[in-house]
Protein backbone atom coordinates (compact mmCIF):
# COMPACT_ATOMS: atom_id res chain seq x y z
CA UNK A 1 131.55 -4.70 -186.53
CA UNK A 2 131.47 -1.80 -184.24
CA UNK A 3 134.81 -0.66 -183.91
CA UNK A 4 134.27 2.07 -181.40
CA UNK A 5 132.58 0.36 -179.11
CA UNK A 6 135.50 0.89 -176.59
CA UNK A 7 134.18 4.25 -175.98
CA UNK A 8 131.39 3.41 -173.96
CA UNK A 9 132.83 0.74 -171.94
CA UNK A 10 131.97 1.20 -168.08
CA UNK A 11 135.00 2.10 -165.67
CA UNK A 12 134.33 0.28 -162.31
CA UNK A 13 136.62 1.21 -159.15
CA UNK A 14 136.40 -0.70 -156.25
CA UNK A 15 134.75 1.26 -153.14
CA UNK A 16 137.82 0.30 -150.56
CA UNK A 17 140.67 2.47 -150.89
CA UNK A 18 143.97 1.31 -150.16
CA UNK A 19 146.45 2.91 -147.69
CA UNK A 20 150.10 3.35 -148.36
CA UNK A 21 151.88 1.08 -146.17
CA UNK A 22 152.37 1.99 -142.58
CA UNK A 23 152.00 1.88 -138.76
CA UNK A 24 148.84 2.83 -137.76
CA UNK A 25 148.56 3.64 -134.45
CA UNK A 26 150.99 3.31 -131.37
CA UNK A 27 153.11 0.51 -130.57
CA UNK A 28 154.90 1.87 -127.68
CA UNK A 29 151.78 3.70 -125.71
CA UNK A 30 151.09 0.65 -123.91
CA UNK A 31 154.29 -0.40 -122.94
CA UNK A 32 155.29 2.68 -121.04
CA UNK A 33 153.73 4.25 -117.18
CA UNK A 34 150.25 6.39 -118.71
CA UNK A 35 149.07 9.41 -117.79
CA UNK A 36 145.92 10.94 -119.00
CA UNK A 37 145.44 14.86 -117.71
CA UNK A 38 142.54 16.75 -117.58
CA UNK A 39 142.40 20.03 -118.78
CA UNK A 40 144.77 22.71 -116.91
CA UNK A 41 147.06 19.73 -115.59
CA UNK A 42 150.65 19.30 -115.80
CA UNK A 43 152.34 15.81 -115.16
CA UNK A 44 154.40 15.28 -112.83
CA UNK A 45 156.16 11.56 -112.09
CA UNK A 46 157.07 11.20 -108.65
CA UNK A 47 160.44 9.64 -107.93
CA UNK A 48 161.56 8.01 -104.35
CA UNK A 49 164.56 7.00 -104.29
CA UNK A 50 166.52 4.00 -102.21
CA UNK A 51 166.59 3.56 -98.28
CA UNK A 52 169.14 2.14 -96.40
CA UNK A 53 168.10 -0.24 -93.47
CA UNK A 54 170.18 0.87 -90.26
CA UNK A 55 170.11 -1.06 -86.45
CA UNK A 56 168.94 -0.06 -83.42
CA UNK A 57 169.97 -0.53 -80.33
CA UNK A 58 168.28 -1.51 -77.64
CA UNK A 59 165.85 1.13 -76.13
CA UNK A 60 167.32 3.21 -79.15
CA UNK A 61 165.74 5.25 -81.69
CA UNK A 62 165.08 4.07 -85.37
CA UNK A 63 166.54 5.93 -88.14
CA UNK A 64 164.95 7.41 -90.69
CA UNK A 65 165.62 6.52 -93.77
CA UNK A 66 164.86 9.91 -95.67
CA UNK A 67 164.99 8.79 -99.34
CA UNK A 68 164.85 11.54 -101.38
CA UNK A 69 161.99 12.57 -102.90
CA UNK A 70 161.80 14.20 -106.66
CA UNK A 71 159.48 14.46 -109.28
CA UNK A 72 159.87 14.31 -113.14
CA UNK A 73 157.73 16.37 -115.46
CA UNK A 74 156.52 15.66 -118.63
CA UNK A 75 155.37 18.67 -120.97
CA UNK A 76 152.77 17.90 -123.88
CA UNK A 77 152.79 19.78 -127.00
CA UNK A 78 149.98 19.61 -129.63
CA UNK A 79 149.71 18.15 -133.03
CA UNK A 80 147.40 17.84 -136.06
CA UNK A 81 146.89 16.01 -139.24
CA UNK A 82 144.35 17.75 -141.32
CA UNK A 83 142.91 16.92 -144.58
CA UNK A 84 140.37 18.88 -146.64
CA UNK A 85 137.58 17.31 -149.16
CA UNK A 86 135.76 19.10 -151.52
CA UNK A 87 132.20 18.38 -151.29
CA UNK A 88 132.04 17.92 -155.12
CA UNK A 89 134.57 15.64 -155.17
CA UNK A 90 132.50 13.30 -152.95
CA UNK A 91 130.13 12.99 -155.92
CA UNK A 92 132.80 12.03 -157.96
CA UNK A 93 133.62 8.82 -156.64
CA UNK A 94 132.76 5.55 -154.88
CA UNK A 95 135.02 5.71 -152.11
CA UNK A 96 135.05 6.92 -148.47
CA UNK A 97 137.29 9.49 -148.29
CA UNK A 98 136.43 10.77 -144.98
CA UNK A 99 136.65 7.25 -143.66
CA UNK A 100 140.36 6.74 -145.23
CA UNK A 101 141.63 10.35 -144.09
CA UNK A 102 140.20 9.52 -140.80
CA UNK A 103 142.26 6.62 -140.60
CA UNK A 104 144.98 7.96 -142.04
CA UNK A 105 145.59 10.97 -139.62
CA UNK A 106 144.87 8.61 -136.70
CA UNK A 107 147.68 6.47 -137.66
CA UNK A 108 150.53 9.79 -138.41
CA UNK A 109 149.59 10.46 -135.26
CA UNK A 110 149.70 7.25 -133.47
CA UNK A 111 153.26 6.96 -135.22
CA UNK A 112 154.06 10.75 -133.26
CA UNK A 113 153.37 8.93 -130.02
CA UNK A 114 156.07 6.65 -130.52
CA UNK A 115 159.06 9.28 -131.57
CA UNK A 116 158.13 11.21 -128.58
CA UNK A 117 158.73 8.14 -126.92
CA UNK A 118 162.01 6.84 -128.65
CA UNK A 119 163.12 10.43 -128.49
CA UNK A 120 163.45 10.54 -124.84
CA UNK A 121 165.04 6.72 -124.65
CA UNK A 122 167.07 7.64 -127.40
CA UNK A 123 168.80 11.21 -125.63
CA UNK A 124 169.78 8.52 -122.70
CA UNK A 125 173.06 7.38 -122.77
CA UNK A 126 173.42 6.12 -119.08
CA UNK A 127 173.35 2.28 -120.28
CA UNK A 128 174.38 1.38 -123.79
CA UNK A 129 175.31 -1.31 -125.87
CA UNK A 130 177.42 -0.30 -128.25
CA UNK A 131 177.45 -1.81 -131.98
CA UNK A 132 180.58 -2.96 -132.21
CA UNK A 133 180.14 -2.86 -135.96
CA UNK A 134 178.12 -6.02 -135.77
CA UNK A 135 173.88 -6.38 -135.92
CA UNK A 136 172.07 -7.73 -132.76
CA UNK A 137 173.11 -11.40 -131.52
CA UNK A 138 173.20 -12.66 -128.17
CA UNK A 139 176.29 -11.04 -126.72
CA UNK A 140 174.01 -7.50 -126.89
CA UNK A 141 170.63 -9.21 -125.85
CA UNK A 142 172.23 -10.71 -122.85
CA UNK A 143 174.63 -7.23 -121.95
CA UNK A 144 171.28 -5.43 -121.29
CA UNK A 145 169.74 -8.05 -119.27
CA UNK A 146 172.79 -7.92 -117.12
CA UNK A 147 172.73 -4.49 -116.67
CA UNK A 148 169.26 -3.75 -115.85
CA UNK A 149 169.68 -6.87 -113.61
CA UNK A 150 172.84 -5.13 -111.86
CA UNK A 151 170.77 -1.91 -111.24
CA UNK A 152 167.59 -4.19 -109.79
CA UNK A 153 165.02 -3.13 -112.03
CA UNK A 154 162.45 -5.40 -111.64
CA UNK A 155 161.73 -9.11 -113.28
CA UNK A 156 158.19 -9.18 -112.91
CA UNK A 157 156.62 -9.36 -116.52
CA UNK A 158 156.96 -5.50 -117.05
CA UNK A 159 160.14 -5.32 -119.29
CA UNK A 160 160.05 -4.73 -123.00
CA UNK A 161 161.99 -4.83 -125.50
CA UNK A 162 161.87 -3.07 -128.82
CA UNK A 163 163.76 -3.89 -131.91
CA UNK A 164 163.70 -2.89 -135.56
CA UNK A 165 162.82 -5.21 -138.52
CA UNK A 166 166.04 -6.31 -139.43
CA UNK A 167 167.07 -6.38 -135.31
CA UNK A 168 164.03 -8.61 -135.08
CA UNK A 169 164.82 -11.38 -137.80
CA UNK A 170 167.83 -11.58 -136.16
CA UNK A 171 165.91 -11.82 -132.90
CA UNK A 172 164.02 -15.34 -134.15
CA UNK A 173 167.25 -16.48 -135.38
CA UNK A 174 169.18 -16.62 -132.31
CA UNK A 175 169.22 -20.37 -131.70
CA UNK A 176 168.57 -19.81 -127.74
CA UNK A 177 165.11 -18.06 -128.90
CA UNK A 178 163.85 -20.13 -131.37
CA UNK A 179 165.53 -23.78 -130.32
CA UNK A 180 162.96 -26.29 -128.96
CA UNK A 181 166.43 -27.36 -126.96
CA UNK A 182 165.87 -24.15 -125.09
CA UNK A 183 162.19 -23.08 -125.36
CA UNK A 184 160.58 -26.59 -125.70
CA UNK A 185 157.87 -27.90 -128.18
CA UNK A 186 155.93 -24.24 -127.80
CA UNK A 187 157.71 -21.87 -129.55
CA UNK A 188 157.96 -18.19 -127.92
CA UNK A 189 155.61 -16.60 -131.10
CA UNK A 190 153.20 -19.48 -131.01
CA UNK A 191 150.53 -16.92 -130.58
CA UNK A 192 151.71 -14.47 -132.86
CA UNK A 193 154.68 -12.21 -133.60
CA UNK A 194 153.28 -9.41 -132.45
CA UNK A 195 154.51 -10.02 -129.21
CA UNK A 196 157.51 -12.53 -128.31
CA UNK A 197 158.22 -13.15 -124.83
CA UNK A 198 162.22 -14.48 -123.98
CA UNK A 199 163.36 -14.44 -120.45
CA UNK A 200 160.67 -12.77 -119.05
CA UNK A 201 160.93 -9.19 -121.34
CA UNK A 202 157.90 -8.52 -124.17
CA UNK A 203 160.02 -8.14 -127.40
CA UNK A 204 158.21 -6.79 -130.32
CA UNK A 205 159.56 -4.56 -133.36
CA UNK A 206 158.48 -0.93 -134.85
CA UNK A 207 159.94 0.50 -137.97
CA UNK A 208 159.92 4.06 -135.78
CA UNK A 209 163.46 3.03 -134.21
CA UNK A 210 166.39 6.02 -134.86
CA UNK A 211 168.57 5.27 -137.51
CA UNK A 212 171.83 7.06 -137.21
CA UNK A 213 173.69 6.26 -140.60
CA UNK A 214 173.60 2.19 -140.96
CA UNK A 215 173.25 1.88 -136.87
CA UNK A 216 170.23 1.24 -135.64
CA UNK A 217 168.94 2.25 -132.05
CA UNK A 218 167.16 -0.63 -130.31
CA UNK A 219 165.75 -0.57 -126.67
CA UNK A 220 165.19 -2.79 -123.26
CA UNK A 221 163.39 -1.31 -120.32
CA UNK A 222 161.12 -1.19 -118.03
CA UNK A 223 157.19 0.04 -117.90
CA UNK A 224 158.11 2.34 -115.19
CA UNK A 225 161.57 3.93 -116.76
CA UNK A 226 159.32 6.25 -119.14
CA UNK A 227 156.22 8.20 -119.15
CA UNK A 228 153.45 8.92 -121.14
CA UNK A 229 151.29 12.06 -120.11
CA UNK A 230 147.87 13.19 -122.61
CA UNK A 231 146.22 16.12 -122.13
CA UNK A 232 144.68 15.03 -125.32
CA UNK A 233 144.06 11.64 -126.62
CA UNK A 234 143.77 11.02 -130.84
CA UNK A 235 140.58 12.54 -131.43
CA UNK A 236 139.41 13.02 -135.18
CA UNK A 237 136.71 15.65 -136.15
CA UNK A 238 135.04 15.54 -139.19
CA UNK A 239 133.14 19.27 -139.72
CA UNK A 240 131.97 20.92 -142.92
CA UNK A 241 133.89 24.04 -144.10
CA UNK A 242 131.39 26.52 -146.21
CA UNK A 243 133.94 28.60 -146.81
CA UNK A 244 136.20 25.86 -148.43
CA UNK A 245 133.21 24.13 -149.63
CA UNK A 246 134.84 21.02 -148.28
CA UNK A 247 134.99 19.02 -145.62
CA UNK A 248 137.91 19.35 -143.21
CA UNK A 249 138.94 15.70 -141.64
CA UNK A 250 141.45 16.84 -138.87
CA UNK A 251 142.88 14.15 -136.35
CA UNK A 252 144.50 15.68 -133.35
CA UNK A 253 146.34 15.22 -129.85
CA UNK A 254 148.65 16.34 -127.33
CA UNK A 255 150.98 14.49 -125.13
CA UNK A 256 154.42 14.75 -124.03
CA UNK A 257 156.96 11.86 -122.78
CA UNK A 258 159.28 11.91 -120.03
CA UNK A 259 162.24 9.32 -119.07
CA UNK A 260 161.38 8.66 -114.95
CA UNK A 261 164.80 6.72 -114.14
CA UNK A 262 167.40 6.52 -117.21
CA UNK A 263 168.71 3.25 -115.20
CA UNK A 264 165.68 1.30 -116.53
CA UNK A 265 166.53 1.77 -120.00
CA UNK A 266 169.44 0.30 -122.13
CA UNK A 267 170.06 1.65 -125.95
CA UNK A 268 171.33 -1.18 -127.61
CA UNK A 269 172.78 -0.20 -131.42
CA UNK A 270 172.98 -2.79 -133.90
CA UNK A 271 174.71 -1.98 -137.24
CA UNK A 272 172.57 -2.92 -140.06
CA UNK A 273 175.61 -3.09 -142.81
CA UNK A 274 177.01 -5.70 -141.02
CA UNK A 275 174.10 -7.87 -140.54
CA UNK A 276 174.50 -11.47 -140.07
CA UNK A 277 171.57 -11.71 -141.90
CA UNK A 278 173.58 -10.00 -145.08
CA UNK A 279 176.32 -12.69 -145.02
């Protein structure tokens, strides 16, 4: 018997490398008012703010209503995620590299996109929910409808809300969102829990949320409370390197975000150690 035939057994490896876990790409870029620059520009948001309706009397003059006029300004700032590959290395396996590292730096940066985002909404402390030592239930939900109800931001299908993963299992388990009592036979995620829609807002979750200690920042607003301005979209370049001998896989962008009007955004903080879902 051969007892060293071991030695020349094959090694396979499968050609599809797998990615750690994570959030590729952006979550929030969609949900917020988009501005793509080209080169030299700077964004600016233009704010008008409320007019008040006055009478006139007869053979009278109208008055002006002279809102006043402002502008908010968003400044982008760049970012990279580079990756070299030696050239010999390519020979030494089965799998794409350049492919994966493409992917890969896409989705860091897609990720950036978001904390710019939940950076501004998270420095605003104009309408808040506080935690109250408790996770998120109804009383919270239903505080920041009221309040961006009381400041007329507008119900028309352009409110979101975004919670964190443990904010949104407590989401689907708030009998009001999940009941058939209240929601009939089609359930609000029938198509998919990507996107949940519950008195009009877009709820979805991202594991980018703040995390302050056990208290998690968790956000309702509207499309038009926040900007978005890209001088830059992702863009990945893949370019050969002599001097490294390697190829250089660099994924890269530049945007900035900008909060428009702070009264179309409510931080609502949920404290994950006291969880219903722990009890």
């Amino acid at each position: 018997m051969a007892n060293t035939v071991d030695q020349v057994f094959i090694t396979q490896y499968d050609a599809d490398v797998h990615l750690a876990y994570q959030q590729f790409g952006s979550k929030l870029r969609n949900t917020v008012r988009l501005k793509q620059l080209d080169p030299g520009q700077v964004a600016k948001f233009p704010v008008i703010g409320k007019g008040t309706a006055t009478d006139k009397g007869r053979n009278g003059d109208v008055v002006p209503m002279n809102p006043v006029h402002s502008n908010k300004t968003a400044t982008s700032t760049d970012k990279y995620a580079p990756e070299y590959l030696d050239s010999l290395d390519e020979l030494k396996t089965n799998v794409n590299e350049r492919q994966a590292y493409a992917r890969s730096g896409a989705g860091a940066l897609g990720r950036e996109v978001d904390l710019r985002i939940l950076a501004k909404m998270d420095a605003v402390t104009t309408l808040t929910v506080s935690s109250l030592n408790t996770g998120l239930n109804k009383y919270k939900l239903l505080t920041a409808i009221l309040d961006l109800n009381t400041y007329d931001v507008p119900d028309d299908g352009d409110r979101w809300g975004v919670l964190g993963p443990q904010q949104w299992e407590e989401f689907i388990n708030i009998t009001q969102v999940s009941s058939r009592d209240y929601v009939g036979d089609k359930f609000p995620w029938t198509n998919g829990t990507q996107v949940v829609n519950w008195r009009g807002i877009n709820w979805f979750f991202s594991s980018q949320l703040p995390l302050n200690g056990t208290v998690r920042s968790c956000f309702l607003y509207h499309r038009s409370a926040i900007g978005l301005a890209e001088n830059k979209q992702i863009t990945t370049e893949i370019n050969y390197v002599p001097q490294k001998v390697a190829w250089l896989v660099n994924s890269m962008m530049s945007c900035g975000a900008v909060v428009i009007d702070e009264y179309g955004i409510v931080k609502i903080s949920a404290d994950e150690a006291s969880s219903a879902l722990l009890a």
